[in-house]
Protein backbone atom coordinates (compact mmCIF):
# COMPACT_ATOMS: atom_id res chain seq x y z
CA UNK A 1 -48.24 -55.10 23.79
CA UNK A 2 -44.67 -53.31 24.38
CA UNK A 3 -42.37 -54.61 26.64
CA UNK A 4 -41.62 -51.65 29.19
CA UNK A 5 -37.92 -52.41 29.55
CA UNK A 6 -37.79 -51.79 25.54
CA UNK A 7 -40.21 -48.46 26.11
CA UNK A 8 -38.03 -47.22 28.95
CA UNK A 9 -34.31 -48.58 26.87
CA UNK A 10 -35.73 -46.37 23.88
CA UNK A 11 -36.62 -42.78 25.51
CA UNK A 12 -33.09 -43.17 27.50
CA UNK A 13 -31.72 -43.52 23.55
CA UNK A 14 -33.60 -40.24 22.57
CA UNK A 15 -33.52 -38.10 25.32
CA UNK A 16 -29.61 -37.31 24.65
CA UNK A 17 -30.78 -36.91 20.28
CA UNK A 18 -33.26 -33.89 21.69
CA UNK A 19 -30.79 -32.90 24.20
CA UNK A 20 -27.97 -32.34 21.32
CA UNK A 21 -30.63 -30.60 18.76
CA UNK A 22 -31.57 -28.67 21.94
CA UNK A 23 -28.49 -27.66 22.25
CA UNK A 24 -27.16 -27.39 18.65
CA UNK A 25 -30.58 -25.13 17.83
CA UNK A 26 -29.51 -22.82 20.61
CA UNK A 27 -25.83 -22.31 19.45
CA UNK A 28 -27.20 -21.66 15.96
CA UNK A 29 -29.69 -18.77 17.53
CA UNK A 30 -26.76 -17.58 19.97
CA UNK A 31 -24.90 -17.32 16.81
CA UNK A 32 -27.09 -15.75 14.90
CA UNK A 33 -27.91 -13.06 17.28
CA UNK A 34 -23.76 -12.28 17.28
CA UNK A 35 -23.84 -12.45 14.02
CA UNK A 36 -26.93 -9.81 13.67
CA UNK A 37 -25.69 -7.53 16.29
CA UNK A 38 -21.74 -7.40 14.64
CA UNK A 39 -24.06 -7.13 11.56
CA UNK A 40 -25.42 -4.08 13.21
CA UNK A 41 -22.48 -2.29 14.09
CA UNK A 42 -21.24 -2.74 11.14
CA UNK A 43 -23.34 -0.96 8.65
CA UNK A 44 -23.77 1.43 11.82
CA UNK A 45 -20.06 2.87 11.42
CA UNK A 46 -19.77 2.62 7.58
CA UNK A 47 -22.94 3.51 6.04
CA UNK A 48 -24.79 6.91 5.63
CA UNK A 49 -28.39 7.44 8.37
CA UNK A 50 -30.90 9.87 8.49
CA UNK A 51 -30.05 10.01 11.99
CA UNK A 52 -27.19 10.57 14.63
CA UNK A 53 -26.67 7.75 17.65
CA UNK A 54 -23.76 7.66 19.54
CA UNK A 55 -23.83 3.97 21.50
CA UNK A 56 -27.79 4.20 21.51
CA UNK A 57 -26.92 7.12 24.49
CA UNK A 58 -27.49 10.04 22.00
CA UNK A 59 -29.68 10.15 19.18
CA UNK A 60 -30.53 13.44 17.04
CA UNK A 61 -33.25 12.90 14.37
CA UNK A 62 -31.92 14.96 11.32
CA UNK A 63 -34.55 17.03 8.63
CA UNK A 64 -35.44 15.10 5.41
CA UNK A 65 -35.63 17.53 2.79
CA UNK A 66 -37.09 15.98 -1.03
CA UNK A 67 -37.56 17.50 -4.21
CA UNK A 68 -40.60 15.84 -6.60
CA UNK A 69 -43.30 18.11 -7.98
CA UNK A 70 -42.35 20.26 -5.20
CA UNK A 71 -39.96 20.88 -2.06
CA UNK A 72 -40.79 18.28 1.16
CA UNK A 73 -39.48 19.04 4.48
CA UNK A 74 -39.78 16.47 7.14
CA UNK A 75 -38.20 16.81 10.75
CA UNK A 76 -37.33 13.40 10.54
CA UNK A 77 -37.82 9.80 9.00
CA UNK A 78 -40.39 9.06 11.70
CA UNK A 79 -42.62 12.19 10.43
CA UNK A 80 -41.91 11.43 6.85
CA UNK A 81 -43.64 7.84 7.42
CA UNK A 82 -46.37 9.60 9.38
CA UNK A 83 -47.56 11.85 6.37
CA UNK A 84 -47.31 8.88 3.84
CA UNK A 85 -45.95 10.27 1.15
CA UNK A 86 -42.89 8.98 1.20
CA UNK A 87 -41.65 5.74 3.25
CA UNK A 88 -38.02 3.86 3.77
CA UNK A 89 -37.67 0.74 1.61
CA UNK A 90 -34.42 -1.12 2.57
CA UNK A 91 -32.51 1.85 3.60
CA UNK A 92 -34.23 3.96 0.41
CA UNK A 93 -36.04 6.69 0.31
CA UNK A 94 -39.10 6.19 -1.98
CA UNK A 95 -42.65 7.25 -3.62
CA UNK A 96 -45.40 5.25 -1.24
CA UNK A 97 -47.51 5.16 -4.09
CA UNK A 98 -45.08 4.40 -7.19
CA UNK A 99 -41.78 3.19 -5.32
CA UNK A 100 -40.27 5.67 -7.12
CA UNK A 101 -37.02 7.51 -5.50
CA UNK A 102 -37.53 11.20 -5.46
CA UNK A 103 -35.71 13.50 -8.31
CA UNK A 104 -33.40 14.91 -5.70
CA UNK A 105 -32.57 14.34 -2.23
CA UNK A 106 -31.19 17.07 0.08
CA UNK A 107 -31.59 15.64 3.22
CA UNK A 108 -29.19 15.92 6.21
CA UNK A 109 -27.32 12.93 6.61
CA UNK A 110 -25.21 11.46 9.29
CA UNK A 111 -22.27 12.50 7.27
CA UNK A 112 -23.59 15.40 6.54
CA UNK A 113 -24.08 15.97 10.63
CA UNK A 114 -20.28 15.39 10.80
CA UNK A 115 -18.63 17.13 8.14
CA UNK A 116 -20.54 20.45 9.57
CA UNK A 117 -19.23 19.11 13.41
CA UNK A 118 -15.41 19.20 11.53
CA UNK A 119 -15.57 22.34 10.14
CA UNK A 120 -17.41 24.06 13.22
CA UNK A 121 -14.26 22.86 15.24
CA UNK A 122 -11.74 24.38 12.54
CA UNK A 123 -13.65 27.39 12.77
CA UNK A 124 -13.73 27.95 16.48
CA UNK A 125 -10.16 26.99 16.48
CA UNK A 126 -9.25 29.37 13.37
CA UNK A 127 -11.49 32.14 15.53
CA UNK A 128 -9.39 31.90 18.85
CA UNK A 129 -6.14 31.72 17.46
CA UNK A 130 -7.07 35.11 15.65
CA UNK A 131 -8.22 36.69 18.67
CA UNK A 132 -4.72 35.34 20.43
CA UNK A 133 -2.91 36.80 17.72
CA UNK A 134 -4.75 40.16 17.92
CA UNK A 135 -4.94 40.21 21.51
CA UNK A 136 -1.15 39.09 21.88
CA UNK A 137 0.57 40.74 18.97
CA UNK A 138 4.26 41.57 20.25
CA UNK A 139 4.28 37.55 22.61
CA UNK A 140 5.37 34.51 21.02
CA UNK A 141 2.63 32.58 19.68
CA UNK A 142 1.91 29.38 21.86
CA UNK A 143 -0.95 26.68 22.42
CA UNK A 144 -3.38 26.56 19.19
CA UNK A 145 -1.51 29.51 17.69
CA UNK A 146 1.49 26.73 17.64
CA UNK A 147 -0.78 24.30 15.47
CA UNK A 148 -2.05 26.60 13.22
CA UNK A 149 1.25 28.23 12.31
CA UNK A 150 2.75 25.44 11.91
CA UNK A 151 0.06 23.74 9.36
CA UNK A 152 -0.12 26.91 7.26
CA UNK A 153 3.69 27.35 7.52
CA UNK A 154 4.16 23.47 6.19
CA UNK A 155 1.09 23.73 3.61
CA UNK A 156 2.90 26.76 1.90
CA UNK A 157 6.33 25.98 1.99
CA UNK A 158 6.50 22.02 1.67
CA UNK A 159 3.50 21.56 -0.70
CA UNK A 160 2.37 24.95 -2.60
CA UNK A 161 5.73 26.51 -3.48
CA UNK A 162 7.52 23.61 -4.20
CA UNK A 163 5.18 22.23 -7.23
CA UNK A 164 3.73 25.25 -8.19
CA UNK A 165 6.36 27.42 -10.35
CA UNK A 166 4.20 30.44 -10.65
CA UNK A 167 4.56 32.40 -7.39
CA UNK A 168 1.76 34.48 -7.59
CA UNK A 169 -0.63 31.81 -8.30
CA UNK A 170 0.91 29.49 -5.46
CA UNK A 171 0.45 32.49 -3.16
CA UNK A 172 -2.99 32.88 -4.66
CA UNK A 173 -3.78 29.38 -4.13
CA UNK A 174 -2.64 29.10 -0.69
CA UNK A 175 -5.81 29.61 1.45
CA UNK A 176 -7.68 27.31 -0.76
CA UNK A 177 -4.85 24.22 -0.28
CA UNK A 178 -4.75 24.92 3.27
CA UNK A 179 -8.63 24.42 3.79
CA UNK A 180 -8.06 21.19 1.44
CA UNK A 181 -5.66 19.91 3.82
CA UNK A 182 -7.60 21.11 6.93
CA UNK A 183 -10.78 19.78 6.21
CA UNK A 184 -9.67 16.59 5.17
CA UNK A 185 -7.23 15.97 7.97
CA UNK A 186 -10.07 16.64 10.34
CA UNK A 187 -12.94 14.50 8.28
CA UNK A 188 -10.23 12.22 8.39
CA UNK A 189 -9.12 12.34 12.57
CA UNK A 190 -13.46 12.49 13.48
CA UNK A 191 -13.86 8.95 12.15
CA UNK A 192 -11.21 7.44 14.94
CA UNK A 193 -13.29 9.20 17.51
CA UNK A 194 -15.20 5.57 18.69
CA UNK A 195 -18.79 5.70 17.58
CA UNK A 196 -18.36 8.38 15.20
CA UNK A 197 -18.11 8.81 11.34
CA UNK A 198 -15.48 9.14 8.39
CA UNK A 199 -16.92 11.77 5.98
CA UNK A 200 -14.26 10.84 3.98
CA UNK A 201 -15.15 6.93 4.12
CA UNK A 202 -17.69 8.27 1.51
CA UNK A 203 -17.26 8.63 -2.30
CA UNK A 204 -19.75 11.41 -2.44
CA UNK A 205 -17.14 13.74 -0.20
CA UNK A 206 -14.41 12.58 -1.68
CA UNK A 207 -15.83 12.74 -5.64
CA UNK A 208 -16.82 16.55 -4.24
CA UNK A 209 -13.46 17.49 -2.90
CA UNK A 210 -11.76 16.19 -6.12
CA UNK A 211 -14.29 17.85 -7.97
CA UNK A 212 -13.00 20.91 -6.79
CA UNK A 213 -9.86 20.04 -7.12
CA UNK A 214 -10.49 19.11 -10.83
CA UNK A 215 -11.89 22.88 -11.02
CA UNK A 216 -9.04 24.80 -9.65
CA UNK A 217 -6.36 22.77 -11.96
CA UNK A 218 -7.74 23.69 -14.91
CA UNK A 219 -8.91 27.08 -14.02
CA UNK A 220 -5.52 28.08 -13.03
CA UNK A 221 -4.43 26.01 -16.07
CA UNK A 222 -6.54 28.23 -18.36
CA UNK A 223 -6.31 31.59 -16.30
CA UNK A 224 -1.69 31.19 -16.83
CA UNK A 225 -2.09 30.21 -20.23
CA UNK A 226 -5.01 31.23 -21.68
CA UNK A 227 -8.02 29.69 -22.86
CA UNK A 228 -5.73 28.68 -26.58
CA UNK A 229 -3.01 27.43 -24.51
CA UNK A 230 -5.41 25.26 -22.71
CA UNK A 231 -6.91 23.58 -25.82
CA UNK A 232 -3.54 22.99 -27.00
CA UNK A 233 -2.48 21.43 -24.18
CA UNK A 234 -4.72 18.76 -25.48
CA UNK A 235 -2.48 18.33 -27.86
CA UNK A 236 0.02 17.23 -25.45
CA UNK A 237 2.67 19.17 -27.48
CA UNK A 238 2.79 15.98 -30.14
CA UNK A 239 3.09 16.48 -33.84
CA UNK A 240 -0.04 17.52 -36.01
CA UNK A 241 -0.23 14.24 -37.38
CA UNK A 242 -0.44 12.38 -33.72
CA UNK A 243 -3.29 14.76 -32.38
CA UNK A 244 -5.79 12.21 -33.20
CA UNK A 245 -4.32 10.26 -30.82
CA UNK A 246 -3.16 12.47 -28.03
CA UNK A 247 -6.41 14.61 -27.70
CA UNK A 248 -8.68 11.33 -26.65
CA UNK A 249 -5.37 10.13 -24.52
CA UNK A 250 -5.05 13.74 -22.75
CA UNK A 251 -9.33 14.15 -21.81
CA UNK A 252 -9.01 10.20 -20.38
CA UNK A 253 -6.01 11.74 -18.49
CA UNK A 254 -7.93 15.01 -17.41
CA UNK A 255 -10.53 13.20 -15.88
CA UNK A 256 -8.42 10.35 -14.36
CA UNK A 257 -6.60 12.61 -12.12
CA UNK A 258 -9.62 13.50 -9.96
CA UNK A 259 -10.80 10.05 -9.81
CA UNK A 260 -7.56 8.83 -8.74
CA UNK A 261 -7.46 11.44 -6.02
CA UNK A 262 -11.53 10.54 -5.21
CA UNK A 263 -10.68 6.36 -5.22
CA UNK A 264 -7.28 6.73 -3.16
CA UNK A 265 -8.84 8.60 -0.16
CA UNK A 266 -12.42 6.94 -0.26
CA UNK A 267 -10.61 3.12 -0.37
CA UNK A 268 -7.52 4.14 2.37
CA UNK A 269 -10.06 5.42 4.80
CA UNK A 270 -12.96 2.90 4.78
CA UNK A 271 -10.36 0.64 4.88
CA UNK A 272 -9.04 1.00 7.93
CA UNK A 273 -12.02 0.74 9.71
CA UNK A 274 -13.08 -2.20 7.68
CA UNK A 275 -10.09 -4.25 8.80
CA UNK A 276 -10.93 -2.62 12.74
CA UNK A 277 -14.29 -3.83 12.74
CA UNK A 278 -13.25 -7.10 10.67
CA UNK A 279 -10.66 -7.73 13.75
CA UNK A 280 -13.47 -6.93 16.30
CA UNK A 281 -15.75 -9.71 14.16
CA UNK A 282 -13.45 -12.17 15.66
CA UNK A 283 -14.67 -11.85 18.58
CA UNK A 284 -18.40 -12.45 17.57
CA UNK A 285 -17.56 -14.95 15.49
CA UNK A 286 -15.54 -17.54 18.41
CA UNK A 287 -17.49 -16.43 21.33
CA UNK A 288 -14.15 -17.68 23.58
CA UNK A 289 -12.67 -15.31 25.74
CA UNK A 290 -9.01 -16.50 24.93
CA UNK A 291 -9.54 -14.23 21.43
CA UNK A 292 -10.42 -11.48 23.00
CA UNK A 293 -6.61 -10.20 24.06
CA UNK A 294 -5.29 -11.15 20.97
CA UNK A 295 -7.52 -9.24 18.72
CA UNK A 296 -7.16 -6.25 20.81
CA UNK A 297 -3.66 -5.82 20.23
CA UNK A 298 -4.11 -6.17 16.29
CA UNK A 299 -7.22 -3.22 17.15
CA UNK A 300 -4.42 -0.84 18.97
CA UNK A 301 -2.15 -1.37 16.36
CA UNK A 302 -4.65 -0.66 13.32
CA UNK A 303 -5.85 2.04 15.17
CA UNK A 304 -2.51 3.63 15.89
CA UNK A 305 -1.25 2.79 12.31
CA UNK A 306 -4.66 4.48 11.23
CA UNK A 307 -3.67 7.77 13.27
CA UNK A 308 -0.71 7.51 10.93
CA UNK A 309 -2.88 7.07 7.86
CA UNK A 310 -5.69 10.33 8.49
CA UNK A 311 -2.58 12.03 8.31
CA UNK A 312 -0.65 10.96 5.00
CA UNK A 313 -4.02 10.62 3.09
CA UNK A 314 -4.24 14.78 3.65
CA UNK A 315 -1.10 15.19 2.92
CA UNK A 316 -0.68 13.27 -0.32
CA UNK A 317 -4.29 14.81 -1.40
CA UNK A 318 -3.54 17.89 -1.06
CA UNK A 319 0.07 17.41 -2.50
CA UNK A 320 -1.02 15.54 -5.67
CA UNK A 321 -3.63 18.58 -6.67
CA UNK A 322 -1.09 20.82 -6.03
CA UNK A 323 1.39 19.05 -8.60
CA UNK A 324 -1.44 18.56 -10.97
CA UNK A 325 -1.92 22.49 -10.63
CA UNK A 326 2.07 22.90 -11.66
CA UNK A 327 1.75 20.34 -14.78
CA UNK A 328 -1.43 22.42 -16.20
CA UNK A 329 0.43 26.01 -15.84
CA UNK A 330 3.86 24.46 -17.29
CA UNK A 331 2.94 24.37 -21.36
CA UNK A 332 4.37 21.17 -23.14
CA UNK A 333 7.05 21.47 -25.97
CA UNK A 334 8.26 20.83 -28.87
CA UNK A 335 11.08 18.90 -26.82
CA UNK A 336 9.13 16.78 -24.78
């Protein structure tokens, strides 16, 4: 039979062993849940959605639109579930009955959402200043008339003219670098907005916009030159002998200037929010209050540097295109 002094000596030992898992199991879970809900926010702000929610006080569903066997249009994920047909696997849009991902998908997309948000606001800008202009055509310009002169004004005469020796095509060209730099400047200023996206903190924009890009350089190449002048520009100007060698060197080089451009904006401006939300991590990832003033200042001063950033990547975008354009018009020679 057990002494009860030894019975009542060992519980007293235990209790503070269940007390400390107790304890340690409920750190773990608190930790977890921080870790889950930074998780969260996370792929929230950098990832594409079928869906818009702005700090779970707004949400819009957005259409689903497929293309199999035939066109599917859904007015949502929730509806394209409900008909079974399709379903969301990990994120994926897929066959219910083979797992198969459709042939194409043209469905509206958070980013999507927000690239038509920036270039509603350009347009109702553009649109009022116009109507100022007409309305006030012998008074100074002032207010949004100001910022619109002003960006046209430095797109034409510090970027187009400068790297573009042909005059008529840099006048030609004008609207279209403008837009470049207006649309991505805005893309660009939308993803500081808290809660909101970077259209441009996706390789699909950016491998569109440099697609175009990569269109309009050697178009004008081939419209200033000719269509001969063009395929001897593959030549690189080098010696008969050496075109073996140059041709390969200059198609690697034709293609390597849009993905440069695509790379370089994609990386710059998911990776300013990446550090942002890396910084903000902190905070989950202590749980002390004491961090919390600390990693707000590095925030503010990411964020401000980032205001910085939206800007330059525009500008050195729509600058680098606009060289590119002057190289394809300007012929090698013999002497280079």
């Amino acid at each position: 039979m057990a002494n009860p002094l030894e019975v009542q000596e060992s519980q007293h030992q235990n209790m503070p062993q269940s007390q400390n898992m107790t304890n340690s199991t409920s750190v773990q879970q608190s930790g977890n849940g921080s870790g889950d809900l930074f998780n969260n926010i996370l792929t929230s702000e950098l990832l594409n959605h079928h869906g818009v929610t702005y700090f779970n006080a707004f949400h819009l569903d957005l259409p689903v639109i497929l293309y199999d066997d035939k066109f599917y249009f859904y007015s949502s994920m929730k509806a394209m579930n409900e008909k079974g047909i399709y379903k969301e696997v990990h994120k994926e849009i897929v066959r219910a009955e083979t797992g198969a991902p459709p042939k194409l998908d043209l469905s509206v997309t958070s980013l999507v959402f927000y690239e038509w948000i920036g270039m509603l606001i350009i347009l109702i800008a553009a649109f009022i200043s116009a109507r100022k202009y007409k309305n006030r055509e012998k008074k100074a310009p002032h207010g949004i008339q100001n910022i619109f002169e002003y960006a046209f004004q430095f797109v034409r005469d510090e970027i187009v003219l400068p790297t573009i020796p042909n005059y008529k095509l840099a006048t030609q060209l004008t609207p279209y670098f403008i837009g470049l730099f207006l649309f991505i400047l805005m893309m660009n200023m939308l993803g500081l907005l808290p809660g909101a996206h970077t259209p441009t903190g996706n390789i699909a924009v950016t491998a569109a916009l440099a697609v175009t890009a990569f269109l309009v350089i050697n178009g004008s190449s081939i419209k200033e030159i000719g269509l001969w002048g063009w395929l001897k520009e593959l030549t690189g100007g080098a010696p008969i002998y050496l075109v073996i060698i140059m041709v390969p060197i200059e198609i690697i080089s034709m293609f390597t200037k849009p993905f440069a451009l695509t790379i370089r904006l994609f990386a710059n401006m998911t990776a300013g929010h990446v550090v942002i939300l890396s910084l903000l991590g902190l905070i989950f990832l202590f749980q002390m209050i004491a961090v919390v003033p600390f990693v707000s200042i590095f925030v503010l001063f990411v964020y401000f540097l980032e205001l910085l950033i939206v800007v330059i990547q525009a500008y050195i975008f729509t600058i680098l295109t606009s060289v590119f354009v002057g190289l394809a018009i300007s012929p090698h020679t013999e002497e280079h």
